[in-house]
Protein backbone atom coordinates (compact mmCIF):
# COMPACT_ATOMS: atom_id res chain seq x y z
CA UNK A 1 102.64 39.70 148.76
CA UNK A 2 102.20 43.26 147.88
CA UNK A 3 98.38 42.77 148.55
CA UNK A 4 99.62 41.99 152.07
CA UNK A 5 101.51 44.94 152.97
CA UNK A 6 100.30 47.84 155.14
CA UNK A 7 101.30 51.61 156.07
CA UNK A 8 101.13 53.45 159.47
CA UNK A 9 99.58 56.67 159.64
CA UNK A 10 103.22 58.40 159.54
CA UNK A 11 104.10 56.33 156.63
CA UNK A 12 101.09 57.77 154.67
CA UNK A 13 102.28 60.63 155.54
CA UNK A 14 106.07 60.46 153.77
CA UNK A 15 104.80 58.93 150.93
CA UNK A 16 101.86 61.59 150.38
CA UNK A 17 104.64 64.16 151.55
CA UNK A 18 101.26 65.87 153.96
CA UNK A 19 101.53 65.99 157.58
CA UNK A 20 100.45 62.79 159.80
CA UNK A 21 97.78 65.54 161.38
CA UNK A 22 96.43 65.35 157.61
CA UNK A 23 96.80 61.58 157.53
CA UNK A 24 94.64 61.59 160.84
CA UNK A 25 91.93 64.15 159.32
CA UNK A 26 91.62 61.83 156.29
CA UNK A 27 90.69 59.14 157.71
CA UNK A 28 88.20 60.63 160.06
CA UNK A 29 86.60 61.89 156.88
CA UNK A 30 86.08 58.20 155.24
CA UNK A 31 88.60 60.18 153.08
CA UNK A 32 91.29 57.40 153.18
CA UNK A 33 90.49 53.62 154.29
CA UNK A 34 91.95 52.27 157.41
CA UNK A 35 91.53 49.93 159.97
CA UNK A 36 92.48 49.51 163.92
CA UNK A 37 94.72 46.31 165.12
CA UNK A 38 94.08 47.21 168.97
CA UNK A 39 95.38 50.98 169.38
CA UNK A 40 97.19 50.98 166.07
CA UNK A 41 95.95 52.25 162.82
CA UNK A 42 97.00 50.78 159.40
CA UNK A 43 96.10 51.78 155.77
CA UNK A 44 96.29 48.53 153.14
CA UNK A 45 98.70 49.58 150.28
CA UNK A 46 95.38 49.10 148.02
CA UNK A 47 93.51 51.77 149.71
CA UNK A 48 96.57 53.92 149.80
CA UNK A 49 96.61 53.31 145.86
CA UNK A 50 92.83 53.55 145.14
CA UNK A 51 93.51 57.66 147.12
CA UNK A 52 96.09 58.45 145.63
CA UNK A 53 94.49 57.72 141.99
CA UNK A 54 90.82 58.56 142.54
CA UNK A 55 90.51 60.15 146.27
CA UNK A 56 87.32 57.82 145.96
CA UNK A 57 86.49 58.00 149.76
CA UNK A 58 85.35 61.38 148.98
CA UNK A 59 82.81 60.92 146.30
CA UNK A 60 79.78 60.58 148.27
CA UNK A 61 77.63 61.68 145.01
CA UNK A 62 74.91 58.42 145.67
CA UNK A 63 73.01 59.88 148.21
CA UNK A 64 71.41 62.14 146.26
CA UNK A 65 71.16 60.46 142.69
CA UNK A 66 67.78 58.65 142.70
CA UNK A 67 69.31 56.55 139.93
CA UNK A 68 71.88 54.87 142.07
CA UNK A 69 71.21 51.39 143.57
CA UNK A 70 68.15 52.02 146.31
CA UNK A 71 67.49 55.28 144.68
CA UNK A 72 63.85 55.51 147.06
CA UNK A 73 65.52 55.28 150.13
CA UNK A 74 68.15 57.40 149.03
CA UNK A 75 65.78 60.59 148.28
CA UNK A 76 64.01 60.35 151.52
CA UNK A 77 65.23 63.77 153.58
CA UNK A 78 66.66 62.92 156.67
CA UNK A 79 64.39 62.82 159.50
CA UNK A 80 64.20 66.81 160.93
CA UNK A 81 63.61 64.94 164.59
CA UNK A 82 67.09 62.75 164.10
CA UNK A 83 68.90 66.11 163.81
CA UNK A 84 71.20 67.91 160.63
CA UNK A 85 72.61 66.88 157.70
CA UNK A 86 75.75 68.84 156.78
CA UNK A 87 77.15 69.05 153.43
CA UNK A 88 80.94 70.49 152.00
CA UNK A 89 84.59 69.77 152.58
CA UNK A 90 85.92 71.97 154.52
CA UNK A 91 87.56 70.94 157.49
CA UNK A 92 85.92 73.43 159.82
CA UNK A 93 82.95 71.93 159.15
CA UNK A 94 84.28 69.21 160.97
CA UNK A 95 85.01 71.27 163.90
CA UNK A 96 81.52 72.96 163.30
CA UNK A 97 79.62 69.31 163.74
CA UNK A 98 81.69 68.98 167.28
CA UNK A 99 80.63 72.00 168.85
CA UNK A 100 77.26 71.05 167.92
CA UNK A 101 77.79 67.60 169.03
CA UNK A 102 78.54 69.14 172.46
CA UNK A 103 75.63 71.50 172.39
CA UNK A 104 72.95 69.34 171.77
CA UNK A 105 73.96 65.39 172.66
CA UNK A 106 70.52 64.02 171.86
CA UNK A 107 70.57 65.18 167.95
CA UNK A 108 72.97 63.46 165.36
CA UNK A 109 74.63 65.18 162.75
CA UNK A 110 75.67 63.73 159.45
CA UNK A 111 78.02 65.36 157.27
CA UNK A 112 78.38 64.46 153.45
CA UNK A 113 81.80 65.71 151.92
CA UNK A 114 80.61 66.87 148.54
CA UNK A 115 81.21 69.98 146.23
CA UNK A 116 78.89 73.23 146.02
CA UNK A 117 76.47 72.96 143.27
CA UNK A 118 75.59 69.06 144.91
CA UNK A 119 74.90 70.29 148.43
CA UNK A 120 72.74 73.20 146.82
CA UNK A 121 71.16 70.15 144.96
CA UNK A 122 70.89 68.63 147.62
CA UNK A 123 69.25 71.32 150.00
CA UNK A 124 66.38 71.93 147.04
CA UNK A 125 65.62 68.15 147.45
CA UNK A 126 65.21 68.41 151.08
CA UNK A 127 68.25 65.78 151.73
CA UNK A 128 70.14 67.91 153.55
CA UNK A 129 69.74 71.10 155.81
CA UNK A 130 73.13 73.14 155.76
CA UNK A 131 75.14 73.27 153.24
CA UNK A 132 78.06 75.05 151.71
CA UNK A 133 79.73 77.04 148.49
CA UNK A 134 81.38 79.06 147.11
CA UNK A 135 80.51 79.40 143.88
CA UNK A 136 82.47 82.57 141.60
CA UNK A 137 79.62 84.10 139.07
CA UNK A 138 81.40 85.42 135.84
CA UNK A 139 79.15 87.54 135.12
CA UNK A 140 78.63 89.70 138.24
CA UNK A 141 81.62 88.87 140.20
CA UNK A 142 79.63 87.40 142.86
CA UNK A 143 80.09 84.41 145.22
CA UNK A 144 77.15 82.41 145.82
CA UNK A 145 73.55 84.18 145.84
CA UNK A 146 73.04 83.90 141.83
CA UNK A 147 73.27 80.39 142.60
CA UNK A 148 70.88 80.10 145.69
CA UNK A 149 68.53 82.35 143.47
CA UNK A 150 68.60 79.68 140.50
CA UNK A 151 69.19 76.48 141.95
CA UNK A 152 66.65 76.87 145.12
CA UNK A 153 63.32 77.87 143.35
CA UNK A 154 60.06 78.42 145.37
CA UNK A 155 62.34 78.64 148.50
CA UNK A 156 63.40 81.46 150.64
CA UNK A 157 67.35 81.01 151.97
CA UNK A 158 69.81 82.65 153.98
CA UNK A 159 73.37 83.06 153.13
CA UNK A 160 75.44 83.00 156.08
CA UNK A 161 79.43 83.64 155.76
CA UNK A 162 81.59 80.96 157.44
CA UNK A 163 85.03 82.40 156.38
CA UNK A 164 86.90 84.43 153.09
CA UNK A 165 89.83 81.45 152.05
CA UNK A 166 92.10 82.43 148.93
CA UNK A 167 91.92 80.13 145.64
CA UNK A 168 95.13 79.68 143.71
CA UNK A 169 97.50 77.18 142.06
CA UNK A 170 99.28 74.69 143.52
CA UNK A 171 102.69 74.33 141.99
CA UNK A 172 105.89 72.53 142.54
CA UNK A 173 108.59 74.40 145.14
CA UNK A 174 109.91 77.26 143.92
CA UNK A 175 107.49 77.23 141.24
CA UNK A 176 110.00 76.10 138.12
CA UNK A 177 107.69 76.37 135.44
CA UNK A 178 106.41 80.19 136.49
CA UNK A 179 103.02 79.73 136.50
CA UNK A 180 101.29 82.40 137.82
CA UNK A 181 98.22 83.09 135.17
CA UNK A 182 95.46 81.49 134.03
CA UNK A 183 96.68 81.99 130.72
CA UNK A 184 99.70 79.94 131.79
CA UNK A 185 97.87 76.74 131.85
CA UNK A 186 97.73 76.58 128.74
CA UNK A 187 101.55 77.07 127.79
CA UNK A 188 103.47 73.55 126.22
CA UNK A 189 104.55 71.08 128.75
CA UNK A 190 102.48 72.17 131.80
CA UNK A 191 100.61 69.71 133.40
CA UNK A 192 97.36 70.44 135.35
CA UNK A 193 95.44 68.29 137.36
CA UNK A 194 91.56 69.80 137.93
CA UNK A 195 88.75 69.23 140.07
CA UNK A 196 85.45 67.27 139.47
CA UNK A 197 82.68 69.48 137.95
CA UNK A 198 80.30 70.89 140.73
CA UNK A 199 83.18 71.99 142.92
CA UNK A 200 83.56 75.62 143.46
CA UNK A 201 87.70 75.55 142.48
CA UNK A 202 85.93 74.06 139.27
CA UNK A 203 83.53 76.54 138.15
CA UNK A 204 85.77 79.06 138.98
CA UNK A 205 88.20 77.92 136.52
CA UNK A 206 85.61 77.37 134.14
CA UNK A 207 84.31 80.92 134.52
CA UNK A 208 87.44 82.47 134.53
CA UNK A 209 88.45 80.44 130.99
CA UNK A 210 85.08 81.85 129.71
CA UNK A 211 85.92 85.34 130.81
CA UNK A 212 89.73 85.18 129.53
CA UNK A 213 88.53 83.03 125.99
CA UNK A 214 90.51 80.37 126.70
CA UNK A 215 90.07 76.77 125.08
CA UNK A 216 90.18 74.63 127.61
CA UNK A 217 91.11 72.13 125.48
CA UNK A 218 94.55 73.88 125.28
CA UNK A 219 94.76 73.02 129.04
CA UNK A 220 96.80 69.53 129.17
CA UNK A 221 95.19 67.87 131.79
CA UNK A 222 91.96 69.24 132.01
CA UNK A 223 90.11 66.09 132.16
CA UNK A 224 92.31 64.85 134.97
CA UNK A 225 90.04 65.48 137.65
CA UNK A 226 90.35 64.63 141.96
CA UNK A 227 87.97 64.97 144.93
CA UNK A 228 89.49 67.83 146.98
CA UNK A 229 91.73 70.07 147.33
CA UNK A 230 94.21 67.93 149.34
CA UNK A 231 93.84 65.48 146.66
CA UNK A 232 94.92 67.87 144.13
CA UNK A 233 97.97 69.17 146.38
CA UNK A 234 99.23 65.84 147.23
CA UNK A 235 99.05 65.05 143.10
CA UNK A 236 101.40 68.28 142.84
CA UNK A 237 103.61 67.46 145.49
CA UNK A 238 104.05 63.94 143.88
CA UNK A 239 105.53 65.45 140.57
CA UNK A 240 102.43 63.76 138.70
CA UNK A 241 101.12 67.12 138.03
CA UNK A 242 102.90 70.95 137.56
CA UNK A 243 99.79 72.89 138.67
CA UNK A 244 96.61 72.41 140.44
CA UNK A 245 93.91 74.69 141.30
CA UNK A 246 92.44 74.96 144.76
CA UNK A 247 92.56 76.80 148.50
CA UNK A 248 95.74 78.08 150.40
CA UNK A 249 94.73 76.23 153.52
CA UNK A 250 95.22 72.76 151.71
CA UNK A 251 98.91 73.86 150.36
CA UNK A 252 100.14 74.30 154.31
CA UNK A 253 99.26 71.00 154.79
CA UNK A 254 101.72 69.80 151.97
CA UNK A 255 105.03 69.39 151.90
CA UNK A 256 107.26 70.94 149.07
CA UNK A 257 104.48 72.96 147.31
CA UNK A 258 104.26 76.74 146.56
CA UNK A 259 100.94 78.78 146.56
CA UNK A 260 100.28 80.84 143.90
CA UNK A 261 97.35 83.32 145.06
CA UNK A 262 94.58 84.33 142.37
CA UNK A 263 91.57 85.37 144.39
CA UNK A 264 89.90 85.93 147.71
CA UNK A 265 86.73 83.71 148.07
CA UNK A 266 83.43 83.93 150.30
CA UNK A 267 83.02 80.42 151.64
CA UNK A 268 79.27 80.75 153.22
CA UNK A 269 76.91 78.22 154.71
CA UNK A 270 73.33 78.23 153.42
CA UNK A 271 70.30 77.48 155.38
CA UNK A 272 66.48 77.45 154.26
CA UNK A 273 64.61 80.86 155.95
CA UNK A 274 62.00 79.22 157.28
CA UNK A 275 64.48 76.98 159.26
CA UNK A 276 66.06 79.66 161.13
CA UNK A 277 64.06 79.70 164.15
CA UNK A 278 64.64 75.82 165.08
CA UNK A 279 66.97 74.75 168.36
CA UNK A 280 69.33 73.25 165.97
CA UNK A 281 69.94 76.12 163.75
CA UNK A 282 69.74 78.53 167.14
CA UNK A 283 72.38 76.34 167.98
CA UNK A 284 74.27 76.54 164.25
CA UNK A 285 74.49 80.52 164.60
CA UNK A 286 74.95 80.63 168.18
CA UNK A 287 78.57 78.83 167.45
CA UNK A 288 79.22 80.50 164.39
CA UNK A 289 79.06 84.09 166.55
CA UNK A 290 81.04 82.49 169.69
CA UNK A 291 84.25 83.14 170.33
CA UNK A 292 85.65 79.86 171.04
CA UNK A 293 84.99 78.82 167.64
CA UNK A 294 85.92 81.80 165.68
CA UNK A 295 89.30 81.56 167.79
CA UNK A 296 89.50 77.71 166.91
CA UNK A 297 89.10 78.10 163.12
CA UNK A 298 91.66 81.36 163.17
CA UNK A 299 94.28 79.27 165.03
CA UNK A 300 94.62 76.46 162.50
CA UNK A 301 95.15 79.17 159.84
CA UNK A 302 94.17 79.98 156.26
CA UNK A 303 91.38 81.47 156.75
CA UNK A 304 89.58 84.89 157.59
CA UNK A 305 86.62 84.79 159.64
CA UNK A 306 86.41 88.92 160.32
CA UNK A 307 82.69 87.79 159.03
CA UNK A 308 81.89 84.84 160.56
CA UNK A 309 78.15 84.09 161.38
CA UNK A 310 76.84 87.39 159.67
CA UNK A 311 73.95 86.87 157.30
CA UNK A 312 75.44 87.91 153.87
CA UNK A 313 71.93 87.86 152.37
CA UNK A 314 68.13 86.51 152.33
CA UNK A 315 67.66 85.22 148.72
């Protein structure tokens, strides 16, 4: 029965035409569903489906809606004692929480994969403690601090940088449609495939389509949205989509894509100010600075981190 049947890890990995590595880093995430028979991982055809049309491990919005099931619960901030709650998608965030892991045993560290303008939500409501963005303003061409200045009111933050990543379309190898504007989304035939609103490859789009007057009802596909960037690759790579928007770092992981480059981003980490002086955030920027992880993050590629660790700004 087609309920019945299951996929290795490698199989995953042919079918979403990404590397097994990626396969592996999904399902560490709670990205992708699988389950262990002894020393053997298998993903159910169903879960592989439900990914590959929703990316639903990824939505991780109910922890901070008080109008979900258990809202009370869900709006208590995490204990400070228990340790940090990390938020974004990134995966050298997931690198980030080992290190920290190994620093300091005793404290836990949770991360929630969700987009930039929830994690900043979530930060104001005191359910997390670090989070990420990178969030383009239209109208001063700046990433990130005219949000912290609007969406964390009465509250003092620092803006730390965690690396500069490029933003650009994904597109089919070769790129046979030529799409290489923003003002070729909108062209007859293309098909885009977008990212939920919140996300910083979102409101960058939406910004830019402000700044350029572009309906973005002339985009086909605009409603069409996925989780994450690898989400939106893999629906490119499929043929189910001729352009996608999102970072360079997720089109190396996919097979049979071309990366169109449109513009450097500041990916930083934001922290409350009166934080700063706790172990755990000692801890945060001690990493950040060291050279073991600044040489960890530049070997798996994509990404610039000539700025890594240096406060940006105090909003």
């Amino acid at each position: 029965m087609a309920e019945d049947v299951s996929y290795t890890p490698e199989e995953v990995a042919k079918i979403l035409k990404i590397s097994k590595f990626t396969v592996y880093e999904l399902i560490k995430r709670g990205q992708l569903v699988a389950y262990h028979i002894g020393r053997k991982v298998r993903v159910e055809a169903a879960d592989l489906e439900a990914y590959k049309k929703k990316a639903k491990g990824v939505v991780v919005h109910a922890p901070f809606s008080s109008s979900s099931p258990g809202g009370e619960n869900r709006n208590r901030p995490f204990p400070e004692s228990a340790g940090l709650v990390i938020c974004g998608q990134d995966v050298i965030l997931d690198i980030l929480t080992r290190h920290l892991e190994k620093r300091l045993p005793h404290l836990s560290f949770l991360r929630q994969y969700i987009g930039s303008i929830d994690g900043l939500t979530a930060l104001y409501r005191g359910q997390a403690n670090a989070v990420t963005a990178h969030l383009w303003d239209s109208d001063t061409d700046e990433y990130n601090i005219p949000y912290v200045r609007h969406m964390l009111p009465g509250h003092r933050a620092l803006v730390i940088n965690l690396v500069y990543r490029t933003e650009g379309f994904y597109v089919a190898g070769g790129n046979p449609q030529n799409i290489l504007t923003w003002q070729d989304l909108t062209r007859p035939g293309v098909r885009f495939v977008n990212r939920e609103r919140g996300s910083g490859a979102r409101v960058l789009l939406d910004g830019k389509l402000k700044v350029l007057a572009i309906d973005r009802r002339q985009i086909r596909g605009y409603g069409d949205e996925e989780m994450s960037h690898l989400a939106v690759a893999s629906r490119v790579a499929r043929g189910e989509a001729d352009a996608g928007l999102g970072i360079e770092k997720a089109a190396l992981q996919v097979s049979g894509l071309d990366f169109v480059p449109l513009q450097k981003e500041r990916y930083d980490l934001i922290i409350l100010q009166e934080d700063l002086d706790k172990p755990p955030f000692q801890a945060l920027l001690s990493i950040l600075n060291s050279p073991a992880f600044q040489n960890e993050v530049r070997g798996i590629g994509g990404y610039d981190v000539s700025r890594m660790g240096e406060i940006i700004k105090e909003v």
